[in-house]
Protein backbone atom coordinates (compact mmCIF):
# COMPACT_ATOMS: atom_id res chain seq x y z
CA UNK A 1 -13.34 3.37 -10.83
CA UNK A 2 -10.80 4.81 -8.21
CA UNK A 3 -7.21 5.67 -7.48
CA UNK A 4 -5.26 6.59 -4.50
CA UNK A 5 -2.63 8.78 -3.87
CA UNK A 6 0.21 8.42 -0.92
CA UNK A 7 0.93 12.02 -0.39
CA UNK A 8 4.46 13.75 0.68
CA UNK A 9 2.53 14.10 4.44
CA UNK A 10 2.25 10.45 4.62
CA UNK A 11 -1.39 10.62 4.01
CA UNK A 12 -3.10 8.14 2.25
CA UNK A 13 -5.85 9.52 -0.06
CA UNK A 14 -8.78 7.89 -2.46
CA UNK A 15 -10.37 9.47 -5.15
CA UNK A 16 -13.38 8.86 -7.73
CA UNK A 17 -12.56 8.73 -11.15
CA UNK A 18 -13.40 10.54 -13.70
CA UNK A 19 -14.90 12.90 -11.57
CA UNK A 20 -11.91 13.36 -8.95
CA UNK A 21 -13.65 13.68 -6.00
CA UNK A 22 -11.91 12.73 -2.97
CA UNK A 23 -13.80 9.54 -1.57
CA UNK A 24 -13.39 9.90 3.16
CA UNK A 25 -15.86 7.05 4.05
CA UNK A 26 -13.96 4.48 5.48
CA UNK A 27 -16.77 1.87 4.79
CA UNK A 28 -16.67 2.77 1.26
CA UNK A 29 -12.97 2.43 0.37
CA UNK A 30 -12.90 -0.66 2.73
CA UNK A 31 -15.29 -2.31 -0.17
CA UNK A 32 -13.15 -1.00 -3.15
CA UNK A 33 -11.42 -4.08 -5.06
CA UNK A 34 -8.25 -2.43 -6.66
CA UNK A 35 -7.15 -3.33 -10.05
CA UNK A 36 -3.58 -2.53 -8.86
CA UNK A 37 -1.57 -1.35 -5.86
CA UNK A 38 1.17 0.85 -5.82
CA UNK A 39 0.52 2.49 -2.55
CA UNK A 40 3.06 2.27 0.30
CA UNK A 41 0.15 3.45 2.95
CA UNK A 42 -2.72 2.02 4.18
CA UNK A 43 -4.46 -0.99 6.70
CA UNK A 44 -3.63 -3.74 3.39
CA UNK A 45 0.01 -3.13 3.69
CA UNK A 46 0.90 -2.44 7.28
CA UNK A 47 2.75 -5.35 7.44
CA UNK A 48 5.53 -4.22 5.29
CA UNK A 49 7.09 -1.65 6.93
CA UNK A 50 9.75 -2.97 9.56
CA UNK A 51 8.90 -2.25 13.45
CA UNK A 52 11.47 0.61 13.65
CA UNK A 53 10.58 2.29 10.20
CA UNK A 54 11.16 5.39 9.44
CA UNK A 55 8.83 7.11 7.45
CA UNK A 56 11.01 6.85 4.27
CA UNK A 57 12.34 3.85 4.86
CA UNK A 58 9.90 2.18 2.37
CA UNK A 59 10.09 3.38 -1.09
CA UNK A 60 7.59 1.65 -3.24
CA UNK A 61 5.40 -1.35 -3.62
CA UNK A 62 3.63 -2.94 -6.43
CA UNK A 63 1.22 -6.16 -6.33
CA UNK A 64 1.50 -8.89 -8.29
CA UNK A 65 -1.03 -9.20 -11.45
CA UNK A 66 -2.31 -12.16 -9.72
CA UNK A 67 -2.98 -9.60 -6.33
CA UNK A 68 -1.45 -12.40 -4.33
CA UNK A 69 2.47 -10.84 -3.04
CA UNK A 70 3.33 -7.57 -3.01
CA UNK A 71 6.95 -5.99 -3.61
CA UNK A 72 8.58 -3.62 -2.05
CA UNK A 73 11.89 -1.73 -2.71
CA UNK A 74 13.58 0.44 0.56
CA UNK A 75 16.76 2.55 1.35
CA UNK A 76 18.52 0.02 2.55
CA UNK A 77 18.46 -1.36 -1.54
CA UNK A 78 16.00 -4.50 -0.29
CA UNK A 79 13.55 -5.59 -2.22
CA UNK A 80 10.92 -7.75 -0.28
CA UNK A 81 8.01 -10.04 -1.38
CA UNK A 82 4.89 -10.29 0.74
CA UNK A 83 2.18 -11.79 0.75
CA UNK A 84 -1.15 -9.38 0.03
CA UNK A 85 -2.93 -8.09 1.51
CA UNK A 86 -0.69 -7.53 4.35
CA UNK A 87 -2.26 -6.54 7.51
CA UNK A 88 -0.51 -7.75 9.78
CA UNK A 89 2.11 -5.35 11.37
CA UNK A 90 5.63 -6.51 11.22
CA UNK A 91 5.38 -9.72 9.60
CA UNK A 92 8.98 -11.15 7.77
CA UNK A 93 9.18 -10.98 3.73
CA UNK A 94 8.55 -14.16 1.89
CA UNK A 95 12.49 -14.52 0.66
């Protein structure tokens, strides 16, 4: 099992549970299949931050229990659907 972390620096980290070890092999957290999402960072959800995004203009994101959209709440008080995963960079929200 593993979880990642989004830290304050914007850094996107993944770790091995139960033992907590911090997993840095790209090829091995590319073959992870997450039970859930939550993360704001990383290459499956590049597509929802806008093209001039600040760092903090994206609050939070959760998938769907189906792992097919992901939502996403901002500053501006938006909350977006999206198709997941979203790797594409700038795409539009569903609605």
């Amino acid at each position: 099992s593993h979880f990642q972390v989004s830290t304050g620096a914007y850094k996107r980290q993944v770790h091995e549970v139960p033992l907590g070890k911090q997993i840095t092999d790209p090829a091995v957290i590319e073959k992870i299949t997450w039970a859930t999402w939550t993360s704001i960072l990383g290459d499956e959800v590049i597509g929802i931050w806008p093209r001039n995004a600040d760092k903090a203009d994206v609050n939070c994101a959760c998938v769907t229990h189906a792992g097919l959209n992901i939502v996403t709440g901002d500053d501006f008080g938006l909350v977006k659907l999206f198709d997941f995963p979203c790797t594409e960079k700038f795409v539009s929200a569903c609605f």
